[in-house]
PDB file of N, CA and C in Angstrom:
ATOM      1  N   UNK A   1      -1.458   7.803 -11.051  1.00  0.00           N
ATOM      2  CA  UNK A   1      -0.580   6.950 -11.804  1.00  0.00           C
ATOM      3  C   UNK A   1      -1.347   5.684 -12.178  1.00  0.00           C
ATOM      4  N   UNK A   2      -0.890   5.209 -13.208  1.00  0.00           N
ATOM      5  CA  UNK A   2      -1.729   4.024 -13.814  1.00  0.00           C
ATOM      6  C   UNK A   2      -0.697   2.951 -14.002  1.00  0.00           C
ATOM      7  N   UNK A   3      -0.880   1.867 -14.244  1.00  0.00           N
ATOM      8  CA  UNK A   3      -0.183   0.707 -14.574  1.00  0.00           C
ATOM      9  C   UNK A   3      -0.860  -0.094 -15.160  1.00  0.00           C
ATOM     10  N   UNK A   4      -0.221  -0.395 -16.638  1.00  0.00           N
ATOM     11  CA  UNK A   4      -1.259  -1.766 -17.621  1.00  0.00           C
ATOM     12  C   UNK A   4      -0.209  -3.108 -17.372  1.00  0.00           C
ATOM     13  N   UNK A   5      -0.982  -3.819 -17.320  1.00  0.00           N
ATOM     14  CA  UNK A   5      -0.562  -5.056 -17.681  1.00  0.00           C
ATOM     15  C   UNK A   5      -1.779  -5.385 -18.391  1.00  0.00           C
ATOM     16  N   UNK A   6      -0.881  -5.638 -19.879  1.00  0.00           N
ATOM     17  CA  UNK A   6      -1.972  -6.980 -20.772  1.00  0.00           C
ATOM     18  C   UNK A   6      -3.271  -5.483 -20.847  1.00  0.00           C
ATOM     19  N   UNK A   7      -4.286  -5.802 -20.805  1.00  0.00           N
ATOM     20  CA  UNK A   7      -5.782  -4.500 -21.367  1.00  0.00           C
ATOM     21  C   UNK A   7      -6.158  -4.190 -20.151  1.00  0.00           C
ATOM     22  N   UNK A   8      -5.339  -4.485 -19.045  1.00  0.00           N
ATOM     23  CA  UNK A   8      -5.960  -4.541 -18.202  1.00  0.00           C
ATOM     24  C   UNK A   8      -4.935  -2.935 -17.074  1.00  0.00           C
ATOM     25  N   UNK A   9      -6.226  -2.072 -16.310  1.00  0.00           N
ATOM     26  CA  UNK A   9      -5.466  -0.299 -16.160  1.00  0.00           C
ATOM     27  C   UNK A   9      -5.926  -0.536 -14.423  1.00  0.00           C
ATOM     28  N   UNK A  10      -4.733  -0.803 -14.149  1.00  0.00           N
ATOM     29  CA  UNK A  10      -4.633  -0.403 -12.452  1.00  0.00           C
ATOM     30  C   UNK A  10      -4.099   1.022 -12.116  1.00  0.00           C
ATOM     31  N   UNK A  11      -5.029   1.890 -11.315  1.00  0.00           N
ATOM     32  CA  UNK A  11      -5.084   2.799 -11.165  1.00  0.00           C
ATOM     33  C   UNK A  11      -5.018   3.333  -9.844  1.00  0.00           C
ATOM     34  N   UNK A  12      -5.008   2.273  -8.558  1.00  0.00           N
ATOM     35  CA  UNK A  12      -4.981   2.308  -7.585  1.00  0.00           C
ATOM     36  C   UNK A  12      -2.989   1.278  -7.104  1.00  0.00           C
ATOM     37  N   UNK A  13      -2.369   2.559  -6.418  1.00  0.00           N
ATOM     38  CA  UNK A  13      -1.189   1.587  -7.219  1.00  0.00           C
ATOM     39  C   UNK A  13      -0.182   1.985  -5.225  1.00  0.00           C
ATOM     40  N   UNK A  14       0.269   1.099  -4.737  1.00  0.00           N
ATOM     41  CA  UNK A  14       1.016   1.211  -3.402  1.00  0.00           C
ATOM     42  C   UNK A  14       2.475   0.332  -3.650  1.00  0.00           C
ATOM     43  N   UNK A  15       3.394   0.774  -2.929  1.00  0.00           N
ATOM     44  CA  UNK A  15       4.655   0.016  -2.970  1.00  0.00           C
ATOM     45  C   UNK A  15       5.012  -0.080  -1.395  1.00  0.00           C
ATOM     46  N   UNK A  16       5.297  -1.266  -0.842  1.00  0.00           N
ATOM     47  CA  UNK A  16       5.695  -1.481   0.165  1.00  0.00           C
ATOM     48  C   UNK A  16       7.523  -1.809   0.062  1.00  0.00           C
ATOM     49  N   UNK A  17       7.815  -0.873   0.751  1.00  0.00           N
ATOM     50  CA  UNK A  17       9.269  -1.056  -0.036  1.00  0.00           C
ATOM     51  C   UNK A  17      10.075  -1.918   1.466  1.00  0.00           C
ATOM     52  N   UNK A  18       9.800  -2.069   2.838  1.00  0.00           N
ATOM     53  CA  UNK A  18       9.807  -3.102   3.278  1.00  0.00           C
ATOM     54  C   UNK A  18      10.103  -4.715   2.609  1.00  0.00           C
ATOM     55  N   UNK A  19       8.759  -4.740   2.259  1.00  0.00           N
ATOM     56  CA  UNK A  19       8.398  -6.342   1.827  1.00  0.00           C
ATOM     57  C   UNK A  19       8.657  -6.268   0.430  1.00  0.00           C
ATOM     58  N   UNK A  20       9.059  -5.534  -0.352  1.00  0.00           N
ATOM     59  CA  UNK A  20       9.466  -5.534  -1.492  1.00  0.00           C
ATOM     60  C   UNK A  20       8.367  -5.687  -2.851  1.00  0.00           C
ATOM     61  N   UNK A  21       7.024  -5.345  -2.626  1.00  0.00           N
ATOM     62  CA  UNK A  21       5.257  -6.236  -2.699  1.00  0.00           C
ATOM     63  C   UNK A  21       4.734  -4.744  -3.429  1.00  0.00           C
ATOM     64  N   UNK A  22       4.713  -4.876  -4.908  1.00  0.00           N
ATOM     65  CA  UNK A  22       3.691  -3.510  -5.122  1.00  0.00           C
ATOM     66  C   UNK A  22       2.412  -4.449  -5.430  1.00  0.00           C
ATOM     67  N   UNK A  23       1.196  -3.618  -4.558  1.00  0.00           N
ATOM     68  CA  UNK A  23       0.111  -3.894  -4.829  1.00  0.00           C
ATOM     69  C   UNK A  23      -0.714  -2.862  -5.964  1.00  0.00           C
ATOM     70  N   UNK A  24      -1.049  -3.809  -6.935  1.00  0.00           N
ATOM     71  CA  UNK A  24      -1.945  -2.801  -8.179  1.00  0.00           C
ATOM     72  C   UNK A  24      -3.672  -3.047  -7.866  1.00  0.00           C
ATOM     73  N   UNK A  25      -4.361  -2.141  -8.002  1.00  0.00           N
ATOM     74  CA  UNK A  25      -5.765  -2.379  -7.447  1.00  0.00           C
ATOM     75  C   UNK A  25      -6.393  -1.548  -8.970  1.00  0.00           C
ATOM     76  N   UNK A  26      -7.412  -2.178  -9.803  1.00  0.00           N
ATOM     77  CA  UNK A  26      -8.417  -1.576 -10.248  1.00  0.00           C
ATOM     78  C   UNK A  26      -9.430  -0.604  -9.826  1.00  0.00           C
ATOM     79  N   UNK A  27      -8.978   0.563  -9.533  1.00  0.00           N
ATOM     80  CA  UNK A  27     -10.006   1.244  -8.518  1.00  0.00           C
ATOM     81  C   UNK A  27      -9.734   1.576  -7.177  1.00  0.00           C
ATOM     82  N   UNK A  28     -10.319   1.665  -6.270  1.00  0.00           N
ATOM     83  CA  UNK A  28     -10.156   1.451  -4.880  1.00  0.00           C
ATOM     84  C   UNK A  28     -10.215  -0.319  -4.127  1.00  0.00           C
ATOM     85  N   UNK A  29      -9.182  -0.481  -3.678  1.00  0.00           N
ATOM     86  CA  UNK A  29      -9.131  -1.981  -3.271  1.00  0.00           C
ATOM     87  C   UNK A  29     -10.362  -2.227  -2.654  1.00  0.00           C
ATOM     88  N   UNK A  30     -10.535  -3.184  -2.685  1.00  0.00           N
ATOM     89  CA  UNK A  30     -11.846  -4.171  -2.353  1.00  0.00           C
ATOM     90  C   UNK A  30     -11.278  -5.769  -2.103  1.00  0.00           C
ATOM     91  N   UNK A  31     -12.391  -6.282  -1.500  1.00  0.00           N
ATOM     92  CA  UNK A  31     -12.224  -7.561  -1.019  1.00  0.00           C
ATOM     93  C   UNK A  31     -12.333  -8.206  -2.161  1.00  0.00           C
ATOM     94  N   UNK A  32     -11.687  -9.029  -2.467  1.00  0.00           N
ATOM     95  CA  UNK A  32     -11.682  -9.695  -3.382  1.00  0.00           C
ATOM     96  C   UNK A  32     -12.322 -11.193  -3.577  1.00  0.00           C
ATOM     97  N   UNK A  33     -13.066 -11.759  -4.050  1.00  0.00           N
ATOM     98  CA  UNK A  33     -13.742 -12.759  -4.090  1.00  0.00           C
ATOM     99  C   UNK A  33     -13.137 -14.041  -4.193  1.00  0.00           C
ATOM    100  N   UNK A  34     -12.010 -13.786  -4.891  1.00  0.00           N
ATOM    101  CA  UNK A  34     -11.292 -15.768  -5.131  1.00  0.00           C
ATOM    102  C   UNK A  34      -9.795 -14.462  -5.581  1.00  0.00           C
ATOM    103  N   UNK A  35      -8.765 -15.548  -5.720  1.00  0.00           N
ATOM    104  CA  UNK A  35      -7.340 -15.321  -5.989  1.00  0.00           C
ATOM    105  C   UNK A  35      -6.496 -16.354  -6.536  1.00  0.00           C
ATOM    106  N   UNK A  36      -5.362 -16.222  -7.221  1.00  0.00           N
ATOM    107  CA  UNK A  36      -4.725 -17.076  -7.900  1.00  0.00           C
ATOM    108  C   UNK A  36      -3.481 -16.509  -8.605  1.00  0.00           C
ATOM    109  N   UNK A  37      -2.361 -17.628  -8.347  1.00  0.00           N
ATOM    110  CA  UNK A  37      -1.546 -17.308  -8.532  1.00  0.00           C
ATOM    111  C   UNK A  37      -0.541 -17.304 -10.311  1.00  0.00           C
ATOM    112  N   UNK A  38       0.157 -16.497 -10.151  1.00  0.00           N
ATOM    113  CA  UNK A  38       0.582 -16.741 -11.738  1.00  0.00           C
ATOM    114  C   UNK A  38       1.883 -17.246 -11.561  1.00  0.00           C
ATOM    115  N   UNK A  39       2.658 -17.900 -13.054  1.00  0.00           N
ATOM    116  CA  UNK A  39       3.320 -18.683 -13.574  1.00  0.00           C
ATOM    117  C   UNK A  39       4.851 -17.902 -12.794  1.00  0.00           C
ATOM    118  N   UNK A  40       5.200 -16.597 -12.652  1.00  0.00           N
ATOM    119  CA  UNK A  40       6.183 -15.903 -12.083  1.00  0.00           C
ATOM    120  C   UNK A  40       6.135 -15.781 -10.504  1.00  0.00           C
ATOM    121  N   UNK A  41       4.966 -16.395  -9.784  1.00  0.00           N
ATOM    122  CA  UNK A  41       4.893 -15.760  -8.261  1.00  0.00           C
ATOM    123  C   UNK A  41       3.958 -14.670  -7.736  1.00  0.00           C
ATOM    124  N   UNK A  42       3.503 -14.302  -8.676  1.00  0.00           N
ATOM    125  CA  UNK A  42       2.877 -13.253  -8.000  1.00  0.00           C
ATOM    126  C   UNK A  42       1.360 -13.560  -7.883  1.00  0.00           C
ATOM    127  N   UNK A  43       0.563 -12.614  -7.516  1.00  0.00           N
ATOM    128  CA  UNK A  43      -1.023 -13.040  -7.180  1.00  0.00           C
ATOM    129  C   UNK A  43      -1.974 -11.976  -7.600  1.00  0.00           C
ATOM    130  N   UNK A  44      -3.008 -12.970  -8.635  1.00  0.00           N
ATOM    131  CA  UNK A  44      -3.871 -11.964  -9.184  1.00  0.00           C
ATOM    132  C   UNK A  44      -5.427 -12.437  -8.070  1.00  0.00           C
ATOM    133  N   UNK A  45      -6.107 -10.816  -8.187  1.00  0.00           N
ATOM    134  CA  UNK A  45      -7.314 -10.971  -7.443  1.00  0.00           C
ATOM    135  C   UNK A  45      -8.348 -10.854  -8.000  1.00  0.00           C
ATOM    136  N   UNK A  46      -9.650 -11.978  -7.906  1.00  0.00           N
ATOM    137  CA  UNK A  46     -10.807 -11.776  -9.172  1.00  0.00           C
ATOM    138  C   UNK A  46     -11.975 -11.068  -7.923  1.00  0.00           C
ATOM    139  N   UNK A  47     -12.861 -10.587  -8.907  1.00  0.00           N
ATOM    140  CA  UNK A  47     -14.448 -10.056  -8.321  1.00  0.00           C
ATOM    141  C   UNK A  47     -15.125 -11.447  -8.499  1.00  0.00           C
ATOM    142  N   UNK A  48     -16.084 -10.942  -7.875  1.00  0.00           N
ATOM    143  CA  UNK A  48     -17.367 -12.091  -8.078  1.00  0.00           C
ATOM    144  C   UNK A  48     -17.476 -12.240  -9.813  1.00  0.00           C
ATOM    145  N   UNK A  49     -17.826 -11.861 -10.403  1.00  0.00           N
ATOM    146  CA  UNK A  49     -17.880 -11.711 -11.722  1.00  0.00           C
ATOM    147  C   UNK A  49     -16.590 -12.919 -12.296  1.00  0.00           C
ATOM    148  N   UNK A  50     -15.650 -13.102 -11.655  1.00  0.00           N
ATOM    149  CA  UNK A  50     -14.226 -13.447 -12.474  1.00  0.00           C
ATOM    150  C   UNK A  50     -13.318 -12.608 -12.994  1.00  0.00           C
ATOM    151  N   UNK A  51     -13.322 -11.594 -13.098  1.00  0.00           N
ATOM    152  CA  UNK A  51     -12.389  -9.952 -13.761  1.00  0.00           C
ATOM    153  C   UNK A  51     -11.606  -9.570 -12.711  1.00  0.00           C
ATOM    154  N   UNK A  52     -10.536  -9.691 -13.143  1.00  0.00           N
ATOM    155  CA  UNK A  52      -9.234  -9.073 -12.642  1.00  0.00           C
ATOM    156  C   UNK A  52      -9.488  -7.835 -11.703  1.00  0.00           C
ATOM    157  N   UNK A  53      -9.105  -7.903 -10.915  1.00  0.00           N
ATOM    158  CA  UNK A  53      -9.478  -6.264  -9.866  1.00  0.00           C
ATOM    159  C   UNK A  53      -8.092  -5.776  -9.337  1.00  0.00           C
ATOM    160  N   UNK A  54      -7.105  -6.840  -9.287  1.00  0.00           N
ATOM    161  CA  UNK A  54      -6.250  -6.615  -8.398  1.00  0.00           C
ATOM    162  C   UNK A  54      -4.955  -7.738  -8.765  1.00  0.00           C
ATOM    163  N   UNK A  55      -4.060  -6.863  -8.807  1.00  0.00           N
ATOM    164  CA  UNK A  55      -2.166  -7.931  -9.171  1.00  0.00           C
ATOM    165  C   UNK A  55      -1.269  -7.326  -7.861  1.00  0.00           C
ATOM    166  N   UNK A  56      -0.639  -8.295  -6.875  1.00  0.00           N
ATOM    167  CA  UNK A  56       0.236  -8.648  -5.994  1.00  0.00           C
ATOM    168  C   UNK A  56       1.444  -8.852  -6.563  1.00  0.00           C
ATOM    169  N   UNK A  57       2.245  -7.817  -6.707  1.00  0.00           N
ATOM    170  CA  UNK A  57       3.693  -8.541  -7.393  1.00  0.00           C
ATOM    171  C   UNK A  57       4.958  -8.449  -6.784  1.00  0.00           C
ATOM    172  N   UNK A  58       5.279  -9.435  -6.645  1.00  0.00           N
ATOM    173  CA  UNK A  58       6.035  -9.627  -5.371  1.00  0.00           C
ATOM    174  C   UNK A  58       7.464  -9.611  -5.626  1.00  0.00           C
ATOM    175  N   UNK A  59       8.228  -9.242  -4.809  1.00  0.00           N
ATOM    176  CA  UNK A  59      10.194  -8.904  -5.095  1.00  0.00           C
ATOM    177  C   UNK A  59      10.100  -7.876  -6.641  1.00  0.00           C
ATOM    178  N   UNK A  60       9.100  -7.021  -6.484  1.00  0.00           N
ATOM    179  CA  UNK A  60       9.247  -6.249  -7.811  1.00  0.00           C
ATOM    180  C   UNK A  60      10.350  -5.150  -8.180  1.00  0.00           C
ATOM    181  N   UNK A  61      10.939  -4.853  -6.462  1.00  0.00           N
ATOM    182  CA  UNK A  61      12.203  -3.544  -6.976  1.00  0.00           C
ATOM    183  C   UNK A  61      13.637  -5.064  -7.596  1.00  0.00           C
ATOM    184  N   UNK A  62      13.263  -6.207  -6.811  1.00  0.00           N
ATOM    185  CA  UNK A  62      14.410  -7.187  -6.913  1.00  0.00           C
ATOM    186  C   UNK A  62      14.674  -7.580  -8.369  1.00  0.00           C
ATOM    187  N   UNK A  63      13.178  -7.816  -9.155  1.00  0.00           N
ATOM    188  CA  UNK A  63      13.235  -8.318 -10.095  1.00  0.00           C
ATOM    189  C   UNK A  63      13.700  -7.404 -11.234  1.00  0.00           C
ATOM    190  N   UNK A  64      13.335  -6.266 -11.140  1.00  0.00           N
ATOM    191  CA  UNK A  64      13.727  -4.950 -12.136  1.00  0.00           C
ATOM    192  C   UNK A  64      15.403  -4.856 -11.723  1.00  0.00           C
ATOM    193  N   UNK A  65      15.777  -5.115 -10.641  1.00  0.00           N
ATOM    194  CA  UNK A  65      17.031  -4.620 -10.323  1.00  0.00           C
ATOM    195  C   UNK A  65      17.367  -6.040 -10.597  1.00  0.00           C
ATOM    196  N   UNK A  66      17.386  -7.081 -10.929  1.00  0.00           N
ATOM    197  CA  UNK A  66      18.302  -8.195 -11.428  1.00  0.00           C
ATOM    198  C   UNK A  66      17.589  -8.420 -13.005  1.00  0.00           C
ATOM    199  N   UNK A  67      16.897  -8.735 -13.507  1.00  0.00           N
ATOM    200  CA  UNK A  67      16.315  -9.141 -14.653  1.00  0.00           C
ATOM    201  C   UNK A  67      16.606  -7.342 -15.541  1.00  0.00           C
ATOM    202  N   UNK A  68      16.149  -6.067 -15.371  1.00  0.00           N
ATOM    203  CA  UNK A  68      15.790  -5.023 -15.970  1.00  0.00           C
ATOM    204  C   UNK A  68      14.391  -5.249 -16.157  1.00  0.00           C
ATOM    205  N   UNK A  69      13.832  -5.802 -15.630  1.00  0.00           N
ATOM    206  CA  UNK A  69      12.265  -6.040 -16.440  1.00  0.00           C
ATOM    207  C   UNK A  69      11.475  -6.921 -15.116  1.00  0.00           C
ATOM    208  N   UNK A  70       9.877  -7.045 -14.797  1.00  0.00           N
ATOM    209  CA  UNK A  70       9.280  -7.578 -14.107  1.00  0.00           C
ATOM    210  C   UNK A  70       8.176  -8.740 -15.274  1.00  0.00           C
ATOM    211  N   UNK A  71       8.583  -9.796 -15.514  1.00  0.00           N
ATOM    212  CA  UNK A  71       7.075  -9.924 -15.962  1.00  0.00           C
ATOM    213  C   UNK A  71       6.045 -10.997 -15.457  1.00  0.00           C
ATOM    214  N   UNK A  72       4.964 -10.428 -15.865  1.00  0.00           N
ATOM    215  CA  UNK A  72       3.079 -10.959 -15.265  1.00  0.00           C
ATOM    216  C   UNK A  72       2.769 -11.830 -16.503  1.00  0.00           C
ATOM    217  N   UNK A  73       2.114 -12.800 -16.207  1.00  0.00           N
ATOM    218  CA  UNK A  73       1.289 -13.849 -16.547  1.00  0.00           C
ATOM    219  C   UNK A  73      -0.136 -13.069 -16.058  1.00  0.00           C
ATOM    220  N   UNK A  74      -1.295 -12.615 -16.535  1.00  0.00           N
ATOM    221  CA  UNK A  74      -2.750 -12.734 -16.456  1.00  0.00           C
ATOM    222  C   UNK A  74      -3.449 -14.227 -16.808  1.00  0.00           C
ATOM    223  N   UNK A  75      -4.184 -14.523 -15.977  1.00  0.00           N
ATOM    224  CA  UNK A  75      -5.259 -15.607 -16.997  1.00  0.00           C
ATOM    225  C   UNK A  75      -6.070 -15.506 -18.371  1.00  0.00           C
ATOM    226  N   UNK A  76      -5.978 -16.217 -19.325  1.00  0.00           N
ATOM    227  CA  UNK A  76      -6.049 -16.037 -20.283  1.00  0.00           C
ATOM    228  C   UNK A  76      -5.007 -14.522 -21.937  1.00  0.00           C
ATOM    229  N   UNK A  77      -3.998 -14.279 -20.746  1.00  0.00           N
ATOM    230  CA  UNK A  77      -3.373 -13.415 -21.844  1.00  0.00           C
ATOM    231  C   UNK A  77      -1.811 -13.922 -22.193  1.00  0.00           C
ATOM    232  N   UNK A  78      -1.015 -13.078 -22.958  1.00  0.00           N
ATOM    233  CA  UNK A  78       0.223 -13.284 -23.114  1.00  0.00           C
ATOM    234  C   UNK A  78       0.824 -13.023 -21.665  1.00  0.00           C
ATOM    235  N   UNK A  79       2.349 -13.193 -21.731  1.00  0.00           N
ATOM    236  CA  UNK A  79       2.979 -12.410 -20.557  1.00  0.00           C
ATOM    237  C   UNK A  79       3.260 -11.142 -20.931  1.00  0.00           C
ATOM    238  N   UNK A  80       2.815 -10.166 -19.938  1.00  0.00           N
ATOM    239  CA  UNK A  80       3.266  -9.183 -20.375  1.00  0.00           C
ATOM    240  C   UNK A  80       5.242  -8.806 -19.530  1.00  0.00           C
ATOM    241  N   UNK A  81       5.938  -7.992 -20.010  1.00  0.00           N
ATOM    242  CA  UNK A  81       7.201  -7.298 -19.245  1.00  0.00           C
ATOM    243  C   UNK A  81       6.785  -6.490 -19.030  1.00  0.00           C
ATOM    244  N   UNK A  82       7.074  -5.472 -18.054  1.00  0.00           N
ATOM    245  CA  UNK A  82       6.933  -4.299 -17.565  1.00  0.00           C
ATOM    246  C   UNK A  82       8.921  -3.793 -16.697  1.00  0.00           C
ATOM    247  N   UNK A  83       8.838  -3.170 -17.726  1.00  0.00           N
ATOM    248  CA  UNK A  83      10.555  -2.349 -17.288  1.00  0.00           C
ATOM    249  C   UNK A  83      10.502  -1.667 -16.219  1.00  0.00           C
ATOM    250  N   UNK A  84      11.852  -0.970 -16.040  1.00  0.00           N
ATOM    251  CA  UNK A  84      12.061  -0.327 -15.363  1.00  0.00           C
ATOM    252  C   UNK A  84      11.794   1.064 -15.262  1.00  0.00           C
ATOM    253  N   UNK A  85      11.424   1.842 -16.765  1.00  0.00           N
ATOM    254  CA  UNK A  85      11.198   3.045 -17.030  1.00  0.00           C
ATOM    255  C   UNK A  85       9.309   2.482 -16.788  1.00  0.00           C
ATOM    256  N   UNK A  86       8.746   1.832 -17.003  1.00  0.00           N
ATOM    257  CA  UNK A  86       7.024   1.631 -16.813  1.00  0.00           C
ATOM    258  C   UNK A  86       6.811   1.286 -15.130  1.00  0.00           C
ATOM    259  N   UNK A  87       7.781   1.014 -14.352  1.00  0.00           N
ATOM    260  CA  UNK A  87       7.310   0.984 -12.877  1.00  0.00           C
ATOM    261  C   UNK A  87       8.047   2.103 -11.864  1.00  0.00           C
ATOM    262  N   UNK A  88       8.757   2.734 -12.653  1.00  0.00           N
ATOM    263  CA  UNK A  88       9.328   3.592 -11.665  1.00  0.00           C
ATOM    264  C   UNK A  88       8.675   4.426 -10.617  1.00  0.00           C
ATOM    265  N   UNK A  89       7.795   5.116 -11.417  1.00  0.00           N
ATOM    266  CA  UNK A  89       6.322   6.026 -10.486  1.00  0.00           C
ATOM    267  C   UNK A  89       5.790   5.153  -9.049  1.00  0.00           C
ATOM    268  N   UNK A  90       5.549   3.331 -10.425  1.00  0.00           N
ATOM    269  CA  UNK A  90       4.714   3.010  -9.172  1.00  0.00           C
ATOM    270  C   UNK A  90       5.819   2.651  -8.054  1.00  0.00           C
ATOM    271  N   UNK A  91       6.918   2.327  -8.216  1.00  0.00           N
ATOM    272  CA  UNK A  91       8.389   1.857  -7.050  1.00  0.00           C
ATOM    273  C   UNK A  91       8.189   3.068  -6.029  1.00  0.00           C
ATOM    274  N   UNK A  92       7.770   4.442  -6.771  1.00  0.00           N
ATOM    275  CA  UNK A  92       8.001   5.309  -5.714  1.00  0.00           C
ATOM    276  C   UNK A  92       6.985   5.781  -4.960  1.00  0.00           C
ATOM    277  N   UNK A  93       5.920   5.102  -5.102  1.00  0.00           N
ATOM    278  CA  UNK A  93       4.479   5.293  -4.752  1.00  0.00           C
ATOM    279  C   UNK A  93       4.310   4.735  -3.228  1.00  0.00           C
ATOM    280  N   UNK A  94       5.673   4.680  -2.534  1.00  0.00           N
ATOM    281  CA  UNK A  94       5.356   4.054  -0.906  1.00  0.00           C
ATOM    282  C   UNK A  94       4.200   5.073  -0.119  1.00  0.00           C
ATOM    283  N   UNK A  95       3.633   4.368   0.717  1.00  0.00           N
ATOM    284  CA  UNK A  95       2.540   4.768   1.261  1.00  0.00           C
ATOM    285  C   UNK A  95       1.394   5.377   0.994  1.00  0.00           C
ATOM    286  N   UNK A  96       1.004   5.231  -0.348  1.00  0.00           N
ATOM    287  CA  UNK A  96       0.460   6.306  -0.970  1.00  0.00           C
ATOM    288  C   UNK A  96      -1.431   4.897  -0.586  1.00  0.00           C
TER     289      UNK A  96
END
């Protein structure tokens, strides 16, 4: 399963349905070099390089289930929305 936000294809994708926290990873997660947060709450993770590797998005079943929609702030892009029909896979992706 994949997930875009903005040009950017997370492909490494977990839902903690506990903490309510889907983690999106570019790849296989990795340590991440620096981090920062966006304009909605949630937390993007850079490489050494500066490039996006990794989005933390946090109360994401909450926000789809009150708003219909989740949306991300990236650095340097628009906001993107992401619905409810574009995260469903990853909502159900616990433990994966």
């Amino acid at each position: 399963m994949t997930v875009r936000i903005g040009h950017h294809k997370f492909d490494d994708v977990n839902y903690d349905a506990n903490g309510d926290v889907l983690y999106l990873s570019a790849g296989a997660p990795a340590e991440a070099d620096a981090g920062d947060g966006t304009p909605e709450g949630h937390f993007v993770r850079f490489d050494e390089d500066g490039e996006v590797v990794g989005v933390t998005l946090v109360n994401a079943r909450w926000l789809i289930d009150r708003d219909g929609k989740l949306t991300v702030t990236l650095p340097g892009e628009a906001a993107t929305e992401l619905d409810a029909e574009a995260l469903a896979p990853a909502l159900s992706s616990v433990g994966r």
